[in-house]
Structure formats: structure tokens, C-alpha cells
Protein backbone atom coordinates (compact mmCIF):
# COMPACT_ATOMS: atom_id res chain seq x y z
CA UNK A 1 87.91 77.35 92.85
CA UNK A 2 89.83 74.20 93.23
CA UNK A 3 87.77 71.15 95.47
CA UNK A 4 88.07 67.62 95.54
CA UNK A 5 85.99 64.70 97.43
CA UNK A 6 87.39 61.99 99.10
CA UNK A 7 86.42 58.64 99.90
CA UNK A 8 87.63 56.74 102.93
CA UNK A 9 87.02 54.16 106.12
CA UNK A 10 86.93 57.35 108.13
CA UNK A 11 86.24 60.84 108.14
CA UNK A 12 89.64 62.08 109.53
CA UNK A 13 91.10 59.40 106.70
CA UNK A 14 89.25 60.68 104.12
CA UNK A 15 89.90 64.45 105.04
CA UNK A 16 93.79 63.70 104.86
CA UNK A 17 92.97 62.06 101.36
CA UNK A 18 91.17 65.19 100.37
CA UNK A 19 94.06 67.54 101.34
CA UNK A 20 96.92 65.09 99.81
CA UNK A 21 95.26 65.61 96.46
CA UNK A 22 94.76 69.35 97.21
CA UNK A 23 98.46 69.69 98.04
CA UNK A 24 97.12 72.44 100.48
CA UNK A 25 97.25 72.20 104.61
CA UNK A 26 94.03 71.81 106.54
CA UNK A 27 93.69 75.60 107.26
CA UNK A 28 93.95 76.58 103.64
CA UNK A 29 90.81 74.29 103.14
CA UNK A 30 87.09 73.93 103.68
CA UNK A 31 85.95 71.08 104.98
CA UNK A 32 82.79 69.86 104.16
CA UNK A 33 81.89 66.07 105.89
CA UNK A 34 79.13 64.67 102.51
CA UNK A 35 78.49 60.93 104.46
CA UNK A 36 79.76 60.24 108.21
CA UNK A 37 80.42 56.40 106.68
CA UNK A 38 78.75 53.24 108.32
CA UNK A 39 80.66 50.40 109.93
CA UNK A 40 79.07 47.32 109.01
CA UNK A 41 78.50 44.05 110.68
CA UNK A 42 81.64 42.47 112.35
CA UNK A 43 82.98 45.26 110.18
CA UNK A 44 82.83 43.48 106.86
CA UNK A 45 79.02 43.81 106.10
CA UNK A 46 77.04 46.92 104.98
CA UNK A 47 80.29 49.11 105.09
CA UNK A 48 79.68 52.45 103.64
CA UNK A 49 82.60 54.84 103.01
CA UNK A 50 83.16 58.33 105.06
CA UNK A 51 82.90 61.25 102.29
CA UNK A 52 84.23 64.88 102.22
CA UNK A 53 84.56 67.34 100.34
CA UNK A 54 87.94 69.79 100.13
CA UNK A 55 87.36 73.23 98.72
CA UNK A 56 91.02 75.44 98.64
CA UNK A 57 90.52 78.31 100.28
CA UNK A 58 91.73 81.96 98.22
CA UNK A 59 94.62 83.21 99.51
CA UNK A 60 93.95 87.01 99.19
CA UNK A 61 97.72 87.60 98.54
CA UNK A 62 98.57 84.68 95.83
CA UNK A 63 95.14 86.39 94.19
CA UNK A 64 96.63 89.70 94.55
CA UNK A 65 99.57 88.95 92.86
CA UNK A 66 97.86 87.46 89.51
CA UNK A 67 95.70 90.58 89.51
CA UNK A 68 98.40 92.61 89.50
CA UNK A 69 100.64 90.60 87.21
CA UNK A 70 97.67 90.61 84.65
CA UNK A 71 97.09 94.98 85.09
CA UNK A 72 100.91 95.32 84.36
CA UNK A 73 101.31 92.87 81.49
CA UNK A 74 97.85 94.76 79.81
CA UNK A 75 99.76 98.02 80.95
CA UNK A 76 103.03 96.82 78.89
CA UNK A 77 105.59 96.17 81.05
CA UNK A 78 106.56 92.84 79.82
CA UNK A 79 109.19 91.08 81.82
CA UNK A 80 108.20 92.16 85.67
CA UNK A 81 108.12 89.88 88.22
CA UNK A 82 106.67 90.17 91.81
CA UNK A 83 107.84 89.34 95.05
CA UNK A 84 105.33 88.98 97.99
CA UNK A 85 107.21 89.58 101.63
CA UNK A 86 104.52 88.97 104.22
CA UNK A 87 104.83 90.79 107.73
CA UNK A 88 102.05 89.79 109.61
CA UNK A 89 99.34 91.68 108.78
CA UNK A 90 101.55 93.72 106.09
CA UNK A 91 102.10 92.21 102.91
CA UNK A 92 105.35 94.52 100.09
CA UNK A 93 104.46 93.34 96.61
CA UNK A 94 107.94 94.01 95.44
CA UNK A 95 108.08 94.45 91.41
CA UNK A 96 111.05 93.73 89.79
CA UNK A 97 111.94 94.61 86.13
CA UNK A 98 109.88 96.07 83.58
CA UNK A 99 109.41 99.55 82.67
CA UNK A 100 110.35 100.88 85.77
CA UNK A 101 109.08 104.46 84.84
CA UNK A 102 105.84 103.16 83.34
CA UNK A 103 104.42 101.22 86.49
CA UNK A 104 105.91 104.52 89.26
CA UNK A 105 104.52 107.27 87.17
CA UNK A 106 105.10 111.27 88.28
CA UNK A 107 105.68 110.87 91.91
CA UNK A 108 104.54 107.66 92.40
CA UNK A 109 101.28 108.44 91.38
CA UNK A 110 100.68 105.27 88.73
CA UNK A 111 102.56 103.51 91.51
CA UNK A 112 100.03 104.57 94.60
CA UNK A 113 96.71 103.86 91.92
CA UNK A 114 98.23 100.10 91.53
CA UNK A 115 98.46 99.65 95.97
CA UNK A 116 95.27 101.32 95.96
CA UNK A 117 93.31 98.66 93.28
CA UNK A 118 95.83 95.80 95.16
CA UNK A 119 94.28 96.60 98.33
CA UNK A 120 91.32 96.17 97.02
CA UNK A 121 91.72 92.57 95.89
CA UNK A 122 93.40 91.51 99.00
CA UNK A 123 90.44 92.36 101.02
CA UNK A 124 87.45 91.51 98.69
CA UNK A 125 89.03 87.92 99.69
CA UNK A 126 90.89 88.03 103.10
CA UNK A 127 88.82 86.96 106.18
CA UNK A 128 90.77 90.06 108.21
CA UNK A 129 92.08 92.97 106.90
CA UNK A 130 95.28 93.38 104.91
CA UNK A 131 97.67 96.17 104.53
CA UNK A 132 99.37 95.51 100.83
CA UNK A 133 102.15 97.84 99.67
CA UNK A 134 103.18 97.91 96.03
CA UNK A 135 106.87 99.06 95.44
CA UNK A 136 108.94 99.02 92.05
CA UNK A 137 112.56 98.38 92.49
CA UNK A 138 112.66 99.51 95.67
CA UNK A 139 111.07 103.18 95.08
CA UNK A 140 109.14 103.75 97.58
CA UNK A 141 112.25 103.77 100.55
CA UNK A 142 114.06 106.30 97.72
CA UNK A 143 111.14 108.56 97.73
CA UNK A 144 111.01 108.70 101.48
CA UNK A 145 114.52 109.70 101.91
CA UNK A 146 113.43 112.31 99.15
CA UNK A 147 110.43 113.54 101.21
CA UNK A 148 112.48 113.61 104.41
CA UNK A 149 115.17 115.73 103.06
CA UNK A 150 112.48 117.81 101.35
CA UNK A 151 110.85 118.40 104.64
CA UNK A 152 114.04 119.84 106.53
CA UNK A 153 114.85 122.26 103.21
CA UNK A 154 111.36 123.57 103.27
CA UNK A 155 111.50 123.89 107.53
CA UNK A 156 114.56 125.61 107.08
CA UNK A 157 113.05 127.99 104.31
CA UNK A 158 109.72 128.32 106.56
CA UNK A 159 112.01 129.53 109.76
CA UNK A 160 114.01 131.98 107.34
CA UNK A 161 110.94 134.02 106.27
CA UNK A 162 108.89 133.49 108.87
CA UNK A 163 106.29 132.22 106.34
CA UNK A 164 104.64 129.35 106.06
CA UNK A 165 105.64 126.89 103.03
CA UNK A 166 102.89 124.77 101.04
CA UNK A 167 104.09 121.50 99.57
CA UNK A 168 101.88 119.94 96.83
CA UNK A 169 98.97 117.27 97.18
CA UNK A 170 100.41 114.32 98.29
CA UNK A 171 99.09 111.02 99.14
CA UNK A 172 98.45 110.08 102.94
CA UNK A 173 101.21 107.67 103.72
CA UNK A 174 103.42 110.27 102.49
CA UNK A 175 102.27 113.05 104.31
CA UNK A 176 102.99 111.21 107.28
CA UNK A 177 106.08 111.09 106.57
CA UNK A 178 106.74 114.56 106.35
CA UNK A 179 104.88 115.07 109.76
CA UNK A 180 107.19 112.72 111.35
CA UNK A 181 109.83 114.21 109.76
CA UNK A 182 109.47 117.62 111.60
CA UNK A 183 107.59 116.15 114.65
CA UNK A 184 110.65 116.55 116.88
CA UNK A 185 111.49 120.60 115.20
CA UNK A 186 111.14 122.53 117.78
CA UNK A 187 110.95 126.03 115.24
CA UNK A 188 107.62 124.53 113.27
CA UNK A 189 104.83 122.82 112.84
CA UNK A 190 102.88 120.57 110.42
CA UNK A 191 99.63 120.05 109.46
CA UNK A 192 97.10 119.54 106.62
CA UNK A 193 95.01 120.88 104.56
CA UNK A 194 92.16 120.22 101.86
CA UNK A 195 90.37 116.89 100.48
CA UNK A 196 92.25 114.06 99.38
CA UNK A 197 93.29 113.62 96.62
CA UNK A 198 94.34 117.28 96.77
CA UNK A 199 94.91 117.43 100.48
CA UNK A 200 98.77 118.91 101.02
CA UNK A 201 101.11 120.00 104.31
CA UNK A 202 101.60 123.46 105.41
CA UNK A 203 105.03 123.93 107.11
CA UNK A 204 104.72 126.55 109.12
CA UNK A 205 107.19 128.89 111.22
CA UNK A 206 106.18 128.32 115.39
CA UNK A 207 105.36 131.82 116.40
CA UNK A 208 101.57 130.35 118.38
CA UNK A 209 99.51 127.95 118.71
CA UNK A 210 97.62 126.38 115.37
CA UNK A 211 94.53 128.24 114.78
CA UNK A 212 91.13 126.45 115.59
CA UNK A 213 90.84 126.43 112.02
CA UNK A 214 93.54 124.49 111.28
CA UNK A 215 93.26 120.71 110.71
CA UNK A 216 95.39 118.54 112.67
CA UNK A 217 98.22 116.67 110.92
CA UNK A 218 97.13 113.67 108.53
């Protein structure tokens, strides 16, 4: 943790000191006031300094980042780089280069165990919470397109046997995906089933209402 102290005639003088040397703005600081200072007679005698003390604050996302640059260098994908676009509350950590295959895994699934330990670190330090996505090259918007597409096929296949159609586990922010896929179909209906990590989507044909024993879509 980086912190400085500052001397000057001042308070507000000696804070600016303290954040000059930090390099860092006043909200990405603690402030901590060590001696208010004394003005001395006819300001010349008994003068005693103002004194503070800077601590940089963590920024949960810069911290992210070197976790995540250290779990993919020990994983052996020399050469990636990451890219953090902040939204808000939403912050992509963007990977670029490396062994693209390596850090996604089958179906994303190294991919969604690195957001899940990222999310983690983010909000161990972040005062509010964080939503951190981890994406290689751009994977995750290719998968969705894959899961959309893979939602209409199976919708079609559930309305042409008048069965319903299981898709494997898959993670929550996918399954939404498929929901919202098929929310507007008018010939089935979504929902899931099981525990996570092993919860999956039943697409179903729309002959009644969902059983009471049905969960609702998640």
C-alpha cells in the first residue's frame, strides 16, 4: 500500500503536497490530518507545520487485472495482455493474445472459472459492488450468437416432435440467454432445471401451462 506524509503551512497545502507525490487525485486517497499546524507569533514565531498523511486507495479493477495477469502467466499463456473497459458499474477484462484455447477451455468453461475468481478480487476490494466480465479475443459475443442460433434449432426440433429438448449444464449468464432467446416464441417455453453447476434449460413444445413443479426460468 503506497502512503506518503506531507509537510506544509497548511493542511489543504500539505494535502495537495501529499497527492502531488502520490500522483493520484484526492478521491483515490485517504486522508489522514497527523498535526493541524500552529501559526506562531506575528506569524514568524513558534510556527509548527500542518502534517498529513496520503494512503492510495486500491482500485479493485487495476488489482484485478495483476491478479489475473499473474493466474494466466502461471497458467502459460505467455504474451496476453488485458484490456479493462469500464461501464459504470460493469467492468470487460478483454484478453488479448496468448493461448487463446488454453485460457476459454470446452465451452468457456476455463474462461467462466477465471470471471468467477476475477469477481472475486474486484469485490474483496471495491467499496460497492462490481460486475467484472472476462472475455478472450472477443469469445464471449461469438458464443452468444452460437447459443442464440442453438436455441431456435432446438425450438424448432421441440415444436416438430412435440417433445421437449434438454440442452446441457450451462452457466447462468448463458442460460439467460437462451431464455431471451425464445422469450418472444410463441410455440414454447423455457425454463430450468437442477443445481448449478449442473443446472440446464428444458425447451419445451407449448401445449399448457408449466407444471407447479417446474422451476421458473434462470
Amino acid at each position: 500500500m503506497k502512503e506518503v506524509i506531507a509537510a506544509a503551512q497548511t493542511v489543504e497545502e500539505a494535502v495537495q503536497l501529499a497527492l502531488a507525490q502520490l500522483g493520484a487525485p484526492r478521491e483515490r486517497a485517504d486522508i489522514v490530518v497527523l498535526d493541524e499546524g500552529k501559526r506562531g507569533w506575528f506569524g514568524l514565531f513558534g510556527n509548527r507545520p500542518a502534517v498529513v498523511k496520503a494512503v492510495l486507495k486500491i482500485d479493485p479493477v487495476e488489482e484485478t487485472v495483476r491478479f489475473l495477469q499473474q493466474v494466466i502467466a502461471q497458467m502459460g499463456a505467455e504474451g496476453a495482455s488485458i484490456e479493462a473497459v469500464r461501464r459504470g458499474k460493469q467492468v470487460t477484462l478483454q484478453v488479448h493474445g496468448g493461448l487463446v484455447g488454453l485460457l476459454i477451455g470446452k465451452h468457456g468453461q476455463t474462461l467462466n472459472a477465471l470471471q468467477f475468481l476475477a469477481q472475486l478480487v474486484a469485490n474483496r476490494h471495491a467499496d460497492e459492488y462490481v460486475s467484472i466480465v472476462v472475455d478472450v479475443e472477443n469469445y464471449r459475443e461469438r458464443r452468444e450468437k452460437v447459443l442464440i442460433e442453438l436455441a431456435h434449432k432446438l425450438a424448432a426440433r421441440a415444436v416438430k416432435t412435440g417433445k421437449e429438448v434438454r440442452l446441457e449444464p450451462l452457466p447462468a449468464h448463458e442460460r439467460k440467454i437462451i431464455h431471451a432467446a425464445l422469450a418472444g416464441n410463441k410455440h414454447v417455453l423455457t425454463y430450468s432445471v437442477g443445481v448449478d453447476p449442473h443446472r440446464s434449460i428444458i425447451v419445451a413444445p407449448k401445449t399448457g401451462q408449466i407444471s407447479s413443479k417446474r422451476e421458473a426460468p434462470r
